[in-house]
Protein backbone atom coordinates (compact mmCIF):
# COMPACT_ATOMS: atom_id res chain seq x y z
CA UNK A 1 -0.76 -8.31 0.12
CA UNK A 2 1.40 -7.19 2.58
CA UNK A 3 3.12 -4.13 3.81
CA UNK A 4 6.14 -2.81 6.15
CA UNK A 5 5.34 0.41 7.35
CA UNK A 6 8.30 2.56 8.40
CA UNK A 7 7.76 5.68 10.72
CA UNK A 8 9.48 8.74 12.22
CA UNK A 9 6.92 9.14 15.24
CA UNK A 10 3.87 8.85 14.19
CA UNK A 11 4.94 10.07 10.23
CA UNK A 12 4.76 7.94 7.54
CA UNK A 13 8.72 8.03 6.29
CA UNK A 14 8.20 4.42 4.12
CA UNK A 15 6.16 2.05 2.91
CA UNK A 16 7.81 -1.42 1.25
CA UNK A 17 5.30 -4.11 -0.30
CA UNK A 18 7.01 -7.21 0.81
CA UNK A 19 4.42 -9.47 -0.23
CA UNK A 20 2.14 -9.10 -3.23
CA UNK A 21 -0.26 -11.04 -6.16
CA UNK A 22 2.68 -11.82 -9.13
CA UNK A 23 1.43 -15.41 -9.92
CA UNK A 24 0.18 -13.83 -13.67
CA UNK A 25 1.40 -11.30 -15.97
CA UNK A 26 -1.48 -9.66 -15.86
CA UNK A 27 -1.03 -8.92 -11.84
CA UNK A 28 2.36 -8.17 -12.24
CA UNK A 29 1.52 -5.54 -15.24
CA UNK A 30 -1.23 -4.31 -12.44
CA UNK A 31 1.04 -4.16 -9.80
CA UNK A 32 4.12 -2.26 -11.32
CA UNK A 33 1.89 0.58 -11.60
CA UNK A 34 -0.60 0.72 -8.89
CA UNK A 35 1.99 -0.05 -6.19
CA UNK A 36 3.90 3.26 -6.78
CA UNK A 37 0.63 4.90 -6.96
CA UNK A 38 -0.40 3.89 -3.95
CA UNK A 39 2.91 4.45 -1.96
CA UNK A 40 2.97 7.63 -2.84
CA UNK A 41 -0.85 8.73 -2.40
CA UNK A 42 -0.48 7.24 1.37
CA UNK A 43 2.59 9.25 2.09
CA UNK A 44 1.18 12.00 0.83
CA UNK A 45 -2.14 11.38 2.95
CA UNK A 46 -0.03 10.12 5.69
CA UNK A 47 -3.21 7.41 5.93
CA UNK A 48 -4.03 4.22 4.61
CA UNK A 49 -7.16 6.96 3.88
CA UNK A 50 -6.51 6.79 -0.05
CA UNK A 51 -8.10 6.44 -3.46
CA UNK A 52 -8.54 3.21 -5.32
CA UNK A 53 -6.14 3.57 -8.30
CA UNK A 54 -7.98 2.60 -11.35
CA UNK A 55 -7.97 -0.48 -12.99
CA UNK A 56 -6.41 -1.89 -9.67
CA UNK A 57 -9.58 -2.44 -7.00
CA UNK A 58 -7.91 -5.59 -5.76
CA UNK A 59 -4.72 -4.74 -5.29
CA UNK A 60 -5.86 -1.16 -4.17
CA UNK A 61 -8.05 -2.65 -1.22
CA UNK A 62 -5.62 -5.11 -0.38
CA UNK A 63 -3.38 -2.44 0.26
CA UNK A 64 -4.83 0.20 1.99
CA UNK A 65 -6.14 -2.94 4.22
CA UNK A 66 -2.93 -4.07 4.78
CA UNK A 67 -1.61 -0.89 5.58
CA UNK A 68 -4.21 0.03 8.21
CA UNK A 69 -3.52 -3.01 9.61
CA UNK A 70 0.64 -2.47 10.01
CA UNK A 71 -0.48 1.04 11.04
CA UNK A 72 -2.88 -0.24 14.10
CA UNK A 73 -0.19 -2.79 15.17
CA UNK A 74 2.42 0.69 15.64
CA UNK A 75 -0.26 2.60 17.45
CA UNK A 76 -0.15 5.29 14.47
């Protein structure tokens, strides 16, 4: 998992997942609804601070990992 982070400051404006699980149809049924779910929750939160969304554990901590991550590297 991987994400690109894009800020105003130290807001949260964007967040693109570049790179993510899609070798099954299974991850990519996971991931076409937990990825919007979790843009949108860490916007909102202006964190990587969020909930798991259900039914997606993996790709939820793999996420908000990732995100912390490309948040530490800007200093946000």
């Amino acid at each position: 998992m991987q994400v690109k982070v894009t800020l105003a400051g130290k807001k949260i404006t964007k967040i693109d997942v570049v790179r993510y699980p899609a070798e099954s149809g299974r991850d990519r049924s996971i991931n076409s609804y937990a990825l919007p779910v979790l843009n949108q929750e860490a916007i909102a939160a202006q964190s990587a601070a969020i909930d798991v969304v259900s039914g997606a554990t993996y790709t939820s901590d793999g996420y908000t990992r990732s995100l912390q991550s490309a948040l530490d590297k800007a200093g946000a």
